[in-house]
PDB file of N, CA and C in Angstrom:
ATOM      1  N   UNK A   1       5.655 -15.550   2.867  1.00  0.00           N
ATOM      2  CA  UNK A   1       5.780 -14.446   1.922  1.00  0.00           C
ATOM      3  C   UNK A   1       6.500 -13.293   2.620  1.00  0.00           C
ATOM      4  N   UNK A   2       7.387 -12.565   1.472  1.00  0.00           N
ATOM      5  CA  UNK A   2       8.327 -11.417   2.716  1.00  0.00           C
ATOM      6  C   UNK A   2       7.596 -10.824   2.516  1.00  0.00           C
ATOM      7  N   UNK A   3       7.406  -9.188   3.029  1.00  0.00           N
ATOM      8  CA  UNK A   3       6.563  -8.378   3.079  1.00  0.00           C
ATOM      9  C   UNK A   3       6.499  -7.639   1.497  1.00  0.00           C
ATOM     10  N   UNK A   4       5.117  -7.217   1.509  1.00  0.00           N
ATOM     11  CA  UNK A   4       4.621  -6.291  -0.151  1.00  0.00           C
ATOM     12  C   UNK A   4       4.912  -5.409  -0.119  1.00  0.00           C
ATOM     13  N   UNK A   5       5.457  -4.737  -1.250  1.00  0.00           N
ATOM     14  CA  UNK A   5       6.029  -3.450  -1.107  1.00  0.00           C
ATOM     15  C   UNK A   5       4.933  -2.740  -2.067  1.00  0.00           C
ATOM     16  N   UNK A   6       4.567  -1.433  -1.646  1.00  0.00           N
ATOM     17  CA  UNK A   6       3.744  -0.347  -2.108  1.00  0.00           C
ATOM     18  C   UNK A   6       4.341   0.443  -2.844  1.00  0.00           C
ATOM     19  N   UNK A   7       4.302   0.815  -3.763  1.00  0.00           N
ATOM     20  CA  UNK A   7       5.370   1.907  -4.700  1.00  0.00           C
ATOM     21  C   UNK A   7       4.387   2.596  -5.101  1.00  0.00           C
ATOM     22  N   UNK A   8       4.461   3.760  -4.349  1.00  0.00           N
ATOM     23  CA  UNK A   8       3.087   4.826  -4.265  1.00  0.00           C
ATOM     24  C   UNK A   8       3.532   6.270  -4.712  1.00  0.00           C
ATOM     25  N   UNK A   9       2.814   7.185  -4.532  1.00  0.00           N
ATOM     26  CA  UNK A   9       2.844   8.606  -4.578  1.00  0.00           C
ATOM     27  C   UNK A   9       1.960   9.165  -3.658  1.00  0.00           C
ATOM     28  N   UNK A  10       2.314  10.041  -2.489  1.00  0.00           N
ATOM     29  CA  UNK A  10       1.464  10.341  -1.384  1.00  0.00           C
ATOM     30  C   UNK A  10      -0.158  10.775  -1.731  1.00  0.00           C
ATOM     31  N   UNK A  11       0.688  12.101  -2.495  1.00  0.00           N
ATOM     32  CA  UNK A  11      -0.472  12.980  -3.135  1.00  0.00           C
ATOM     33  C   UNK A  11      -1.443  12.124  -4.065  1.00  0.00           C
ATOM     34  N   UNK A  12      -1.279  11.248  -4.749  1.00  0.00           N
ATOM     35  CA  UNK A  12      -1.846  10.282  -5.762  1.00  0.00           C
ATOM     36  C   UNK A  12      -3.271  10.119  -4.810  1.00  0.00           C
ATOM     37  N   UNK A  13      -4.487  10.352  -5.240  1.00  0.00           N
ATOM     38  CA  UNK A  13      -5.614   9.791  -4.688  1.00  0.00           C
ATOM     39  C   UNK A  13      -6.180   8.408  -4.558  1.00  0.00           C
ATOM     40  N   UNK A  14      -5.309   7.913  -5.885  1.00  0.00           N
ATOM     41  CA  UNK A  14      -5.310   6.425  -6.461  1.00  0.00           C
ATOM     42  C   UNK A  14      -5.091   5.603  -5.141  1.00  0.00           C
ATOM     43  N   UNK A  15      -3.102   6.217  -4.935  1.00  0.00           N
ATOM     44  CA  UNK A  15      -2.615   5.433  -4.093  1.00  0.00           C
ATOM     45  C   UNK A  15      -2.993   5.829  -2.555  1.00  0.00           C
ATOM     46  N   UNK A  16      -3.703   6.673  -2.268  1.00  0.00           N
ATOM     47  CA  UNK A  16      -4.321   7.147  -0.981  1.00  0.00           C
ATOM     48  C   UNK A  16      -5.234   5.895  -0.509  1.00  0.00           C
ATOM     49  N   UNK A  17      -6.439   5.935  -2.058  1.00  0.00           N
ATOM     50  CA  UNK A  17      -7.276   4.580  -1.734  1.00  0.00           C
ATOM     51  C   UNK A  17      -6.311   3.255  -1.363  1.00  0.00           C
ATOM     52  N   UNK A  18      -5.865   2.953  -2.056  1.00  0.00           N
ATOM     53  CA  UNK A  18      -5.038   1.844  -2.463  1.00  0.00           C
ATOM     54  C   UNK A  18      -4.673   1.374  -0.749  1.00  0.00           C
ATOM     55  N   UNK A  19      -3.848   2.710  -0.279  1.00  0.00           N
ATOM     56  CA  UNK A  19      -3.022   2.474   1.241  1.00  0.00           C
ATOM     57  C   UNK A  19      -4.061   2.191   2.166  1.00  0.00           C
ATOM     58  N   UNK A  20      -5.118   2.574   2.089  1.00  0.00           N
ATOM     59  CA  UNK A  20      -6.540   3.065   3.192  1.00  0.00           C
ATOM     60  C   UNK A  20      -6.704   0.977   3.363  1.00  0.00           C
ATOM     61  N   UNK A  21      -7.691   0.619   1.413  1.00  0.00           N
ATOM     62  CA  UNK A  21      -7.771  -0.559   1.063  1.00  0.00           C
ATOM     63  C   UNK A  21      -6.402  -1.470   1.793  1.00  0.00           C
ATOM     64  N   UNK A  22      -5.619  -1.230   1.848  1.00  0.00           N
ATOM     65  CA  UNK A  22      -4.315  -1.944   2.629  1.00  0.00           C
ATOM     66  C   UNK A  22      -4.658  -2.265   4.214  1.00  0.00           C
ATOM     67  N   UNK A  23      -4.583  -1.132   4.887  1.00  0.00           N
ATOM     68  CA  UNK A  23      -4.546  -0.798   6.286  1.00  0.00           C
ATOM     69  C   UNK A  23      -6.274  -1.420   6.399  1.00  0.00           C
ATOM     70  N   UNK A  24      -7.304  -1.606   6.236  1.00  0.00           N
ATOM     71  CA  UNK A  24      -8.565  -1.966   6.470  1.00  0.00           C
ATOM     72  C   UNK A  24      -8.225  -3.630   6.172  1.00  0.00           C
ATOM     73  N   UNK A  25      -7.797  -4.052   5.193  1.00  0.00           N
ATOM     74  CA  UNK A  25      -7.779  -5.665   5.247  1.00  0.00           C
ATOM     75  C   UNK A  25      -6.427  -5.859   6.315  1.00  0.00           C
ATOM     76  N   UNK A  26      -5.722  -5.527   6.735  1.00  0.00           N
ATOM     77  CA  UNK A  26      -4.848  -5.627   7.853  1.00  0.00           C
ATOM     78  C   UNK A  26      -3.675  -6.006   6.891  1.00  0.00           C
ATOM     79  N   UNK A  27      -3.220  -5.516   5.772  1.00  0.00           N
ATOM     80  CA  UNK A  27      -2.210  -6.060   4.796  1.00  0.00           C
ATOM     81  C   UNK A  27      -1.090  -5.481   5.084  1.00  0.00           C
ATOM     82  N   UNK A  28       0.107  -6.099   5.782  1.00  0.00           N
ATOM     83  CA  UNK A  28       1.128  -5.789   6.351  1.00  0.00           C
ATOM     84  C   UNK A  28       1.897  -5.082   4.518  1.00  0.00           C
ATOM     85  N   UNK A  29       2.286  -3.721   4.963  1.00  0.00           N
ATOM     86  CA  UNK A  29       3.190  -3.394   3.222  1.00  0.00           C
ATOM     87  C   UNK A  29       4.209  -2.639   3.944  1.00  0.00           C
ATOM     88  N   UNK A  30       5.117  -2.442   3.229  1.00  0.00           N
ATOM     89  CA  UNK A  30       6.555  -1.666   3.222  1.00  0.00           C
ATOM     90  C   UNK A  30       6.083  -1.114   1.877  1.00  0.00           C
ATOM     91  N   UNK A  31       5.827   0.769   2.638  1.00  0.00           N
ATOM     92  CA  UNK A  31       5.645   1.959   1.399  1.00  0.00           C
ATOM     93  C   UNK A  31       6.755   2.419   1.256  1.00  0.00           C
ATOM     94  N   UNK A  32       6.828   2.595  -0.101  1.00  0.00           N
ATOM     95  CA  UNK A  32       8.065   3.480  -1.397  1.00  0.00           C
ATOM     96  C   UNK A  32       7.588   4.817  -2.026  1.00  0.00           C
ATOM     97  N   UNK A  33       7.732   5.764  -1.745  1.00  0.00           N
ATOM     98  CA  UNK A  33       7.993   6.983  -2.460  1.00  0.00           C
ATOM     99  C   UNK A  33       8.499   6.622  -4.178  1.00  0.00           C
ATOM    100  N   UNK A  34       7.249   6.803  -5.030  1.00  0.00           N
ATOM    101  CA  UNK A  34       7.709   6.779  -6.191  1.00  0.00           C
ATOM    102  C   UNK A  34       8.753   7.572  -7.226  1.00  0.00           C
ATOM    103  N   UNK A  35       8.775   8.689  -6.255  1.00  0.00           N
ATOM    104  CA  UNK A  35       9.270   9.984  -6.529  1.00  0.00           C
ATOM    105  C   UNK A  35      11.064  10.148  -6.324  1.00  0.00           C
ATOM    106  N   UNK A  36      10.772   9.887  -4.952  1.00  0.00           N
ATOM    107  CA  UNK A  36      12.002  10.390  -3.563  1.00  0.00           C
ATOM    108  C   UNK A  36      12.894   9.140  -4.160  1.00  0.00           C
ATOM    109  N   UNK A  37      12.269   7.961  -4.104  1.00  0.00           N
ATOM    110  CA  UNK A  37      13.216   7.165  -4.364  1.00  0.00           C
ATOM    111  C   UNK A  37      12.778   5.608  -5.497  1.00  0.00           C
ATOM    112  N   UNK A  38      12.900   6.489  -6.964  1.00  0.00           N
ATOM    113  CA  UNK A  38      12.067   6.079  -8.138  1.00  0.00           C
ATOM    114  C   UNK A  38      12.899   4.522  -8.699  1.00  0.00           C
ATOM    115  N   UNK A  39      12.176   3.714  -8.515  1.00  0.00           N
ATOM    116  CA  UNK A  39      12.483   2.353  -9.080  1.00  0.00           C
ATOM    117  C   UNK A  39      13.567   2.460 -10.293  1.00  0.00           C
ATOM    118  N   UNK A  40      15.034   1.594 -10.418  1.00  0.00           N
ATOM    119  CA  UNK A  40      15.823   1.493 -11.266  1.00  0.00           C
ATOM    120  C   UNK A  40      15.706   0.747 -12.229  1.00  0.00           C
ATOM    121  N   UNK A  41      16.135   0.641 -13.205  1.00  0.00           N
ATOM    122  CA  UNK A  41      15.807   0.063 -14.156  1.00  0.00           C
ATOM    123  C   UNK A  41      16.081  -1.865 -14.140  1.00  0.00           C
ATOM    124  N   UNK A  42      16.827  -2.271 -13.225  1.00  0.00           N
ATOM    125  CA  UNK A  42      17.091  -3.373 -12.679  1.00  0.00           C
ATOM    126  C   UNK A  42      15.127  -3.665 -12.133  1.00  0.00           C
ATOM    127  N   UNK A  43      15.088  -3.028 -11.560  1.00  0.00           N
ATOM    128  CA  UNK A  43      13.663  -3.287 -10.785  1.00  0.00           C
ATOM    129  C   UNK A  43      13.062  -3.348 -11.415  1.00  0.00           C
ATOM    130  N   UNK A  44      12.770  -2.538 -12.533  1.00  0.00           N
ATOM    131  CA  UNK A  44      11.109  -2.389 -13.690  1.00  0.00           C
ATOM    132  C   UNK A  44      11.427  -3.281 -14.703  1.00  0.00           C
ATOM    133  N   UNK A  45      12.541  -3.574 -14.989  1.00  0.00           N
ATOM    134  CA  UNK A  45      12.684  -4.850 -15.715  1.00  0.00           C
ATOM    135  C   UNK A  45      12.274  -6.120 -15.003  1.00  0.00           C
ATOM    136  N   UNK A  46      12.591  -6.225 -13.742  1.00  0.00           N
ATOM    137  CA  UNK A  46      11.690  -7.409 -12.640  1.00  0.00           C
ATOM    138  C   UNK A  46      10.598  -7.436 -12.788  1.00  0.00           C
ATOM    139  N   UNK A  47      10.049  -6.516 -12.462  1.00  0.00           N
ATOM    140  CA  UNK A  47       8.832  -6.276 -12.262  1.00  0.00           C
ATOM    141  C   UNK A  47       7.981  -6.185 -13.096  1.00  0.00           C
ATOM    142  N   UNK A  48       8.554  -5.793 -14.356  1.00  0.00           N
ATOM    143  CA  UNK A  48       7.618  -5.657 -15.582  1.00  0.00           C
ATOM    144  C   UNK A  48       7.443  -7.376 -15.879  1.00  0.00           C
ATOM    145  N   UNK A  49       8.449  -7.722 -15.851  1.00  0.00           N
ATOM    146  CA  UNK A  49       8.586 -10.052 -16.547  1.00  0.00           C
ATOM    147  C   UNK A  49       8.049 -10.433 -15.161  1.00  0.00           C
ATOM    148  N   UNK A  50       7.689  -9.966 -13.645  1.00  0.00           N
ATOM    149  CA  UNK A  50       6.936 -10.664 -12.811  1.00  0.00           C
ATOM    150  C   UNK A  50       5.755 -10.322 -13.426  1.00  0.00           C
ATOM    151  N   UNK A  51       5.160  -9.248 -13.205  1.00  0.00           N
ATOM    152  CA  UNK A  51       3.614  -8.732 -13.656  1.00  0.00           C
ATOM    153  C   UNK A  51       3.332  -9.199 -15.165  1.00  0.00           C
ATOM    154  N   UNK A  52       3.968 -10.088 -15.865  1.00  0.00           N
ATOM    155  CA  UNK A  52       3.537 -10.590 -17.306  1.00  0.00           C
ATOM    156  C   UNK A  52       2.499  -9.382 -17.622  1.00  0.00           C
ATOM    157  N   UNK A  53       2.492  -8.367 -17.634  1.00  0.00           N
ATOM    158  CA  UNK A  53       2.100  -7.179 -18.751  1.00  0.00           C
ATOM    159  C   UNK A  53       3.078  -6.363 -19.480  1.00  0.00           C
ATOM    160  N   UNK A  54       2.604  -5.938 -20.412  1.00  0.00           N
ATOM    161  CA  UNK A  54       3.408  -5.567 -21.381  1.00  0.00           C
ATOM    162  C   UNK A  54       4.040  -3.663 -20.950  1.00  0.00           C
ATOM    163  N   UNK A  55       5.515  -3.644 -20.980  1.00  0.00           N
ATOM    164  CA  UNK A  55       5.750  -2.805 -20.572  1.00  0.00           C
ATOM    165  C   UNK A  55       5.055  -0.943 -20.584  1.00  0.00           C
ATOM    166  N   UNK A  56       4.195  -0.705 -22.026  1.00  0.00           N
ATOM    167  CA  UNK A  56       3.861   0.220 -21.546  1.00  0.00           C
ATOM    168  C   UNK A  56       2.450   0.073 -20.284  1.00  0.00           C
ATOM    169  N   UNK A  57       2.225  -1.013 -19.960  1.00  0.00           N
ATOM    170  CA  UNK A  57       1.064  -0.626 -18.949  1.00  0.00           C
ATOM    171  C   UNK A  57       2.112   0.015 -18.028  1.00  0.00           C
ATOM    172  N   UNK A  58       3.013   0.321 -17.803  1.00  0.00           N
ATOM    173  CA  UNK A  58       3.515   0.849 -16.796  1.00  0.00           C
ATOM    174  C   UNK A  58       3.738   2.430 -16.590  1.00  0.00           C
ATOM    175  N   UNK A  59       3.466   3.012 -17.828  1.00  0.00           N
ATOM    176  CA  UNK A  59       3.006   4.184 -18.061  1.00  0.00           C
ATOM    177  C   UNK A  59       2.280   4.896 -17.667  1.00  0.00           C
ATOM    178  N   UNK A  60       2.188   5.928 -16.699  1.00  0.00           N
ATOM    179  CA  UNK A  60       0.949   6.820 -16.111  1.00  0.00           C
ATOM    180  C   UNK A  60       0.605   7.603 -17.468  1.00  0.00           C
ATOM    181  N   UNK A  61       0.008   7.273 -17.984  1.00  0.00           N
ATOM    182  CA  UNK A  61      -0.676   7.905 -19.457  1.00  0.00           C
ATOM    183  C   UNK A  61      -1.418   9.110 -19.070  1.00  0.00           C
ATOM    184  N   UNK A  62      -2.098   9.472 -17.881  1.00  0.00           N
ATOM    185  CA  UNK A  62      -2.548  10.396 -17.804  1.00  0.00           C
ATOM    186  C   UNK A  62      -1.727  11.660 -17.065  1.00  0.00           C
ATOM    187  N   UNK A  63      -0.709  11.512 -16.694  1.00  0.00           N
ATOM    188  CA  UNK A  63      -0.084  12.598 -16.045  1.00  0.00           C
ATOM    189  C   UNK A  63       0.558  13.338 -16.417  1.00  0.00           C
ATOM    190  N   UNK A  64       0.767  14.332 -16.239  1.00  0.00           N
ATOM    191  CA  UNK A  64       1.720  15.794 -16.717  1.00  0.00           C
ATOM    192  C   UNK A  64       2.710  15.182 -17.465  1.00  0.00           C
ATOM    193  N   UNK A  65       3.432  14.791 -16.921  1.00  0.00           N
ATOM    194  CA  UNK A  65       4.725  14.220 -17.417  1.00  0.00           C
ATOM    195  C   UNK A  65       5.093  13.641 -19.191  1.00  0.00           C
ATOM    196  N   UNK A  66       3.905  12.324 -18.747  1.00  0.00           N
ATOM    197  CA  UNK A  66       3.807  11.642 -20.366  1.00  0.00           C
ATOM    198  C   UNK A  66       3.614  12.714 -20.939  1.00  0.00           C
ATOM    199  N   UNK A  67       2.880  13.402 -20.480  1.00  0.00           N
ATOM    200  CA  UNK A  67       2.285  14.259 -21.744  1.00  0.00           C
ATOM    201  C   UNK A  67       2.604  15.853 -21.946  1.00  0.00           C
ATOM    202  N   UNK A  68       3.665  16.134 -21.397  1.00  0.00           N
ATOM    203  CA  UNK A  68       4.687  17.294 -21.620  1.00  0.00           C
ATOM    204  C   UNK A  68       5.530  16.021 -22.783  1.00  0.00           C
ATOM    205  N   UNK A  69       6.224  15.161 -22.217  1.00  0.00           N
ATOM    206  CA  UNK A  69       7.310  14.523 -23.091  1.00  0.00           C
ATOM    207  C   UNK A  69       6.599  13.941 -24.847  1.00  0.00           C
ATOM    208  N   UNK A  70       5.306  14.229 -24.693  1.00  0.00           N
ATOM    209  CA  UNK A  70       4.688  13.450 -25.944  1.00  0.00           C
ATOM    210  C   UNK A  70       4.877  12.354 -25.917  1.00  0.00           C
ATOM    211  N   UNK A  71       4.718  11.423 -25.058  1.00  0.00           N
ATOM    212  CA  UNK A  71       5.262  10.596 -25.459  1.00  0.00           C
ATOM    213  C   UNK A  71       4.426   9.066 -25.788  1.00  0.00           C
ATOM    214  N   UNK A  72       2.863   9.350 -26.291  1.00  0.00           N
ATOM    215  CA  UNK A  72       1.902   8.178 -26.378  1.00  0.00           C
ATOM    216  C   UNK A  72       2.544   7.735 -28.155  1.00  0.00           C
ATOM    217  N   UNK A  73       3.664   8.621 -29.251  1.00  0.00           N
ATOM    218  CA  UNK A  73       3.847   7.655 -30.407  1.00  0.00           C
ATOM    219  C   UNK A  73       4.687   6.978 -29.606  1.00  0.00           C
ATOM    220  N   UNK A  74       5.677   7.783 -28.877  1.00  0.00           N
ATOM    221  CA  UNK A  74       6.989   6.490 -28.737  1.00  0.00           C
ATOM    222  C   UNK A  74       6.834   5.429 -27.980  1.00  0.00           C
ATOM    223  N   UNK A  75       5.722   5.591 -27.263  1.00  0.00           N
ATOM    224  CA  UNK A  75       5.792   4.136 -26.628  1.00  0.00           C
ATOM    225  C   UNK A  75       5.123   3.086 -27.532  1.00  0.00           C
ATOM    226  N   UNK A  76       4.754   3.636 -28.697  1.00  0.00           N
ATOM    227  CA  UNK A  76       4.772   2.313 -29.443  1.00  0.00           C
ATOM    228  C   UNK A  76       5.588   2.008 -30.390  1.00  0.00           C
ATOM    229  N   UNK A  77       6.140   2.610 -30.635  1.00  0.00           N
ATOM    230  CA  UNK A  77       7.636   2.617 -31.176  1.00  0.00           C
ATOM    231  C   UNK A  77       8.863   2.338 -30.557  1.00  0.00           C
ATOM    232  N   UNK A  78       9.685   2.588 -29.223  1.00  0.00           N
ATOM    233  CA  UNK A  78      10.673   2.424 -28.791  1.00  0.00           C
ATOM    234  C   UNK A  78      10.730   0.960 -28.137  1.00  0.00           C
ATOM    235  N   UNK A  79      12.059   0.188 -27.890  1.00  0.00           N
ATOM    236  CA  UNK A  79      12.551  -0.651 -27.309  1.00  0.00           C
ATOM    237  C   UNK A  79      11.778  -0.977 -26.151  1.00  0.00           C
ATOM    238  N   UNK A  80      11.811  -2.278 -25.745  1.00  0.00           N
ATOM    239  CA  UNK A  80      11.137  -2.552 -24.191  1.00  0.00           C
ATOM    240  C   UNK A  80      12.922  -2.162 -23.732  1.00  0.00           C
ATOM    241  N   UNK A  81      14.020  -2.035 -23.520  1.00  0.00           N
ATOM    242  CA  UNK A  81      15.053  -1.673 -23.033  1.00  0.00           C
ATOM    243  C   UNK A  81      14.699   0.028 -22.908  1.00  0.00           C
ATOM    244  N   UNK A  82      14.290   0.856 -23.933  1.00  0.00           N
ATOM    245  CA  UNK A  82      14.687   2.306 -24.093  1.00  0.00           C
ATOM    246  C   UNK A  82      13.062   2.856 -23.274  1.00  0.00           C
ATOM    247  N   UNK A  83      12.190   2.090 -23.043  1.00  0.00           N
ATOM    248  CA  UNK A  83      10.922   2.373 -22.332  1.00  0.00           C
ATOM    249  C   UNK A  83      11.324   2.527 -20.748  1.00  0.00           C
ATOM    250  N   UNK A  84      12.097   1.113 -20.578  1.00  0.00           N
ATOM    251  CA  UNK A  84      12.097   1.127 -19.170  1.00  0.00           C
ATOM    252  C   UNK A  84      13.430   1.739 -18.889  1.00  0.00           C
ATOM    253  N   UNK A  85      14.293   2.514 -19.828  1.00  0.00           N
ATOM    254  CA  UNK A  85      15.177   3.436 -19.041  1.00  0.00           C
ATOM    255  C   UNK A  85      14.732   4.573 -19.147  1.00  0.00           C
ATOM    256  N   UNK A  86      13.668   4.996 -20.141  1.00  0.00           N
ATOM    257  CA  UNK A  86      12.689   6.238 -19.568  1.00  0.00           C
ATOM    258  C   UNK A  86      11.637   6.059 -18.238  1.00  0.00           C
ATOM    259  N   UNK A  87      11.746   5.202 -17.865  1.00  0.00           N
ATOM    260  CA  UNK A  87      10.272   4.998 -16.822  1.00  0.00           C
ATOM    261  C   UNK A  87      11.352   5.414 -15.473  1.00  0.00           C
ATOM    262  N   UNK A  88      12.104   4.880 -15.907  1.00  0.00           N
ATOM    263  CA  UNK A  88      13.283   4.808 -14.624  1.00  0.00           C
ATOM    264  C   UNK A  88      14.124   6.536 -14.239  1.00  0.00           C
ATOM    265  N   UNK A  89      14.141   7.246 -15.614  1.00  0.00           N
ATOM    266  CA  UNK A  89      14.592   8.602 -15.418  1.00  0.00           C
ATOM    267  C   UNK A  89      13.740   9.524 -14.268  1.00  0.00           C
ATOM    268  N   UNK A  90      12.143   9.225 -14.240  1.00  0.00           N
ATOM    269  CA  UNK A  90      11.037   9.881 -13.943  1.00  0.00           C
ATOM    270  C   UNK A  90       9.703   9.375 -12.957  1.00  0.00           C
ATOM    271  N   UNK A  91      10.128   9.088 -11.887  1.00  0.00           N
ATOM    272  CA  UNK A  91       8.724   8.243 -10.851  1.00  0.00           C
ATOM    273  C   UNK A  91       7.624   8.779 -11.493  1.00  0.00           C
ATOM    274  N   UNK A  92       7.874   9.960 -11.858  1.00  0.00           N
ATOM    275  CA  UNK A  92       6.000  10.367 -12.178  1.00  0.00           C
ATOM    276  C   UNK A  92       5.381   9.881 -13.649  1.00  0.00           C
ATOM    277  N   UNK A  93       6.704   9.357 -14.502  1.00  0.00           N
ATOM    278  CA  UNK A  93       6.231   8.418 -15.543  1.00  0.00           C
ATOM    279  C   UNK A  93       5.371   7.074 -14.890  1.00  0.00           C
ATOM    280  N   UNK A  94       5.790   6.806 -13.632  1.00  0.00           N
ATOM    281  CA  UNK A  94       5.020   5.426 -13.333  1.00  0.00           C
ATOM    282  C   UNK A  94       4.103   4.968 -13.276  1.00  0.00           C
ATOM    283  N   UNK A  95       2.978   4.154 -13.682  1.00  0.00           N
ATOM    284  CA  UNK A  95       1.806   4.284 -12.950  1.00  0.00           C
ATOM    285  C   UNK A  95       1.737   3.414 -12.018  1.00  0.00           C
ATOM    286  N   UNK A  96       0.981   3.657 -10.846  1.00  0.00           N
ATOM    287  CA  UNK A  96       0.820   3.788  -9.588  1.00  0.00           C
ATOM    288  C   UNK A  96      -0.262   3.484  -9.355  1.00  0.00           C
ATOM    289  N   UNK A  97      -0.482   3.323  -7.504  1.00  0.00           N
ATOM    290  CA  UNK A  97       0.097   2.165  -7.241  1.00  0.00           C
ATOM    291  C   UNK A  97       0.687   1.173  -7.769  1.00  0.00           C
ATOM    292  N   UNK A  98       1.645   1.055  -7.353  1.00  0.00           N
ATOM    293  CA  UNK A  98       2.292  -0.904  -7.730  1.00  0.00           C
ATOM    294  C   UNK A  98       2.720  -1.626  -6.351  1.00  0.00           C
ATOM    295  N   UNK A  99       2.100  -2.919  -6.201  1.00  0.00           N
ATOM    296  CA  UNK A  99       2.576  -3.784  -5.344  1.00  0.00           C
ATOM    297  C   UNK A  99       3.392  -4.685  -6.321  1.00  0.00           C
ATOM    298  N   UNK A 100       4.504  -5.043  -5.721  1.00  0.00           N
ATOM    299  CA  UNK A 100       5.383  -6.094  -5.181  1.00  0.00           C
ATOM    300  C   UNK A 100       5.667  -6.894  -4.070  1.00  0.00           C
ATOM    301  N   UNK A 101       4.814  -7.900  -4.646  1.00  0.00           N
ATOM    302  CA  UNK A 101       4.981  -9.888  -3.846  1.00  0.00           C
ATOM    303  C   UNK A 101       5.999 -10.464  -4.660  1.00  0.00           C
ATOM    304  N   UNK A 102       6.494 -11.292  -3.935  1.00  0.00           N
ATOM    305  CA  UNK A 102       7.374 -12.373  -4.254  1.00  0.00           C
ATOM    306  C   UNK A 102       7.211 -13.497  -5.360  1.00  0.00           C
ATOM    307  N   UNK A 103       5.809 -13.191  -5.832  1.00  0.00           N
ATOM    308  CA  UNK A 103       5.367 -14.059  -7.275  1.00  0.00           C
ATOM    309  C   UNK A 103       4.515 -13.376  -8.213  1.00  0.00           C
ATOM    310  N   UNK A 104       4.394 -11.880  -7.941  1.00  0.00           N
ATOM    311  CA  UNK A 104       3.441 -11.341  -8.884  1.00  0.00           C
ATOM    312  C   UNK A 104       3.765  -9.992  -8.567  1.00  0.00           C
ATOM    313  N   UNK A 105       3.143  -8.797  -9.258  1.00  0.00           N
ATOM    314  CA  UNK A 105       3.243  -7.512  -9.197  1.00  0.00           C
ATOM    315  C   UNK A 105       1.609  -6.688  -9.410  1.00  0.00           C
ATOM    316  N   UNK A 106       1.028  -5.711  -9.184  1.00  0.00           N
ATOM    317  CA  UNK A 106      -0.261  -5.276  -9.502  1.00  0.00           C
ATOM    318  C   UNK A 106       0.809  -4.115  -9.740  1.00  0.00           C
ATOM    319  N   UNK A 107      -0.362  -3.368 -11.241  1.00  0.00           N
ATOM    320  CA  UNK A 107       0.209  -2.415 -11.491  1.00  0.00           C
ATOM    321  C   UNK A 107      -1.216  -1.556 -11.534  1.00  0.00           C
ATOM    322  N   UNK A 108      -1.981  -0.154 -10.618  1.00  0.00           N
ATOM    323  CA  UNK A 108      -3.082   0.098 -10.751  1.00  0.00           C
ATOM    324  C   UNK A 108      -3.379  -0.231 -10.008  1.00  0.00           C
ATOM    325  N   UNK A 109      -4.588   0.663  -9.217  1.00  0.00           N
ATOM    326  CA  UNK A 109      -5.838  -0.035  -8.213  1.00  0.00           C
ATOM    327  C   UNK A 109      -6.669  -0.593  -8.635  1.00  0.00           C
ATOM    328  N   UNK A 110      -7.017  -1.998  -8.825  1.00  0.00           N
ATOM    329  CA  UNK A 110      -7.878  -2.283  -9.493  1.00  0.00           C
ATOM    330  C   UNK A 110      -8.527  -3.425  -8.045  1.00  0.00           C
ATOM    331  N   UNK A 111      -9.396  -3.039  -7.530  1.00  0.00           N
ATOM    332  CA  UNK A 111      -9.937  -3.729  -6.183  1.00  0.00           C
ATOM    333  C   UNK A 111      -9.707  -5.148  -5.955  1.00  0.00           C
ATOM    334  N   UNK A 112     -10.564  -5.609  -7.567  1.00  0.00           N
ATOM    335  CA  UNK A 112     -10.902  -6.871  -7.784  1.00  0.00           C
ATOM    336  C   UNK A 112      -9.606  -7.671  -7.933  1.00  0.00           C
ATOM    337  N   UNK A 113      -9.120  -7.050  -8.493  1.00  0.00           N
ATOM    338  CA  UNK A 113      -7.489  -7.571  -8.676  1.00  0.00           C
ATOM    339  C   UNK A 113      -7.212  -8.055  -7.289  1.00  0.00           C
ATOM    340  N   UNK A 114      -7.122  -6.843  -6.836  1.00  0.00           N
ATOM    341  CA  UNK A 114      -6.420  -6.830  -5.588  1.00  0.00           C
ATOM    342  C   UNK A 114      -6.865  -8.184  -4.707  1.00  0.00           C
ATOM    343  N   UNK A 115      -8.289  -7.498  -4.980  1.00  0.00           N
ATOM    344  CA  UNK A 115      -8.219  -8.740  -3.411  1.00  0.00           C
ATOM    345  C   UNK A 115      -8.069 -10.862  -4.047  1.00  0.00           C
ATOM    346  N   UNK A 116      -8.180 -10.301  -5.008  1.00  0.00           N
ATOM    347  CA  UNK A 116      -8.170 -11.757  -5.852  1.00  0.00           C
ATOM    348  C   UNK A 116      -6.660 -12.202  -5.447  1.00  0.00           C
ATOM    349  N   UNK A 117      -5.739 -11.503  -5.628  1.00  0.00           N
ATOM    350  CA  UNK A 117      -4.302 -11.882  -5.579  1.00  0.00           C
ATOM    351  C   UNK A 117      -3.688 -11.468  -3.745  1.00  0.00           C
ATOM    352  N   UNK A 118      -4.633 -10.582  -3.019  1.00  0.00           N
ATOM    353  CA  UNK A 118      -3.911 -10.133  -1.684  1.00  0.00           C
ATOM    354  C   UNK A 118      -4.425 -10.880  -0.160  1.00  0.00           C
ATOM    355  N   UNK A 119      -5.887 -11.387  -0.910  1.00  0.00           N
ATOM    356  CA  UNK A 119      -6.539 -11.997   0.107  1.00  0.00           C
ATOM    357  C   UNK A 119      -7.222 -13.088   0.190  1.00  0.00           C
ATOM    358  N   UNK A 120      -5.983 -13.887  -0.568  1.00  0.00           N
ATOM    359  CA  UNK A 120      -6.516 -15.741  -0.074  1.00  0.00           C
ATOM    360  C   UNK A 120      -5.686 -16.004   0.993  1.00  0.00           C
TER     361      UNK A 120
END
């Protein structure tokens, strides 16, 4: 497996746990600035058809951002094309943590997940 990539936000407490949970199981990752250097739309289209979830889980629903832009009608309304070239304008649209493996994606800290898919 090549190495997992972390697509984090420093400040994020989420992804604070998330990195800590990393570094304690000894999980070799290559971290990404969600921000500094925000996934293209080439990528979240990968990543969205690796992670078989449906593109708005990729939505930080709770952050400033979504919710300056209003934007909980349109994501049920707009294009899976016109979603993920908004996700792509804005890292802080993302939600976060996301790993990227070579056969799957986690989108969220979700422990159980995690270790189900990081530590066989």
């Amino acid at each position: 497996m090549t190495k997992l990539l972390l697509v984090q936000y420093p400040n994020c407490s989420t992804c604070r746990k998330a990195s800590k949970w990393l570094a304690d199981d000894n999980i070799d990752i290559e971290s990404r600035h969600i921000v500094e250097d925000t996934p293209t739309k080439d990528e979240l289209a990968e990543w969205i058809n690796r992670s078989e979830l449906p593109v708005k889980k990729f939505f930080n629903t709770s952050g400033k951002v979504y919710r300056e832009m209003n934007l909980k009608d349109k994501v049920k309304t707009a294009s899976e094309e016109e979603l993920i070239k908004l996700l792509a304008s804005d890292g802080m649209l993302i939600k976060r943590p996301i790993v990227v493996a070579d056969d799957f994606v986690l989108v969220g800290f979700k422990e159980e997940e995690w270790k189900e898919k990081l530590l066989k």
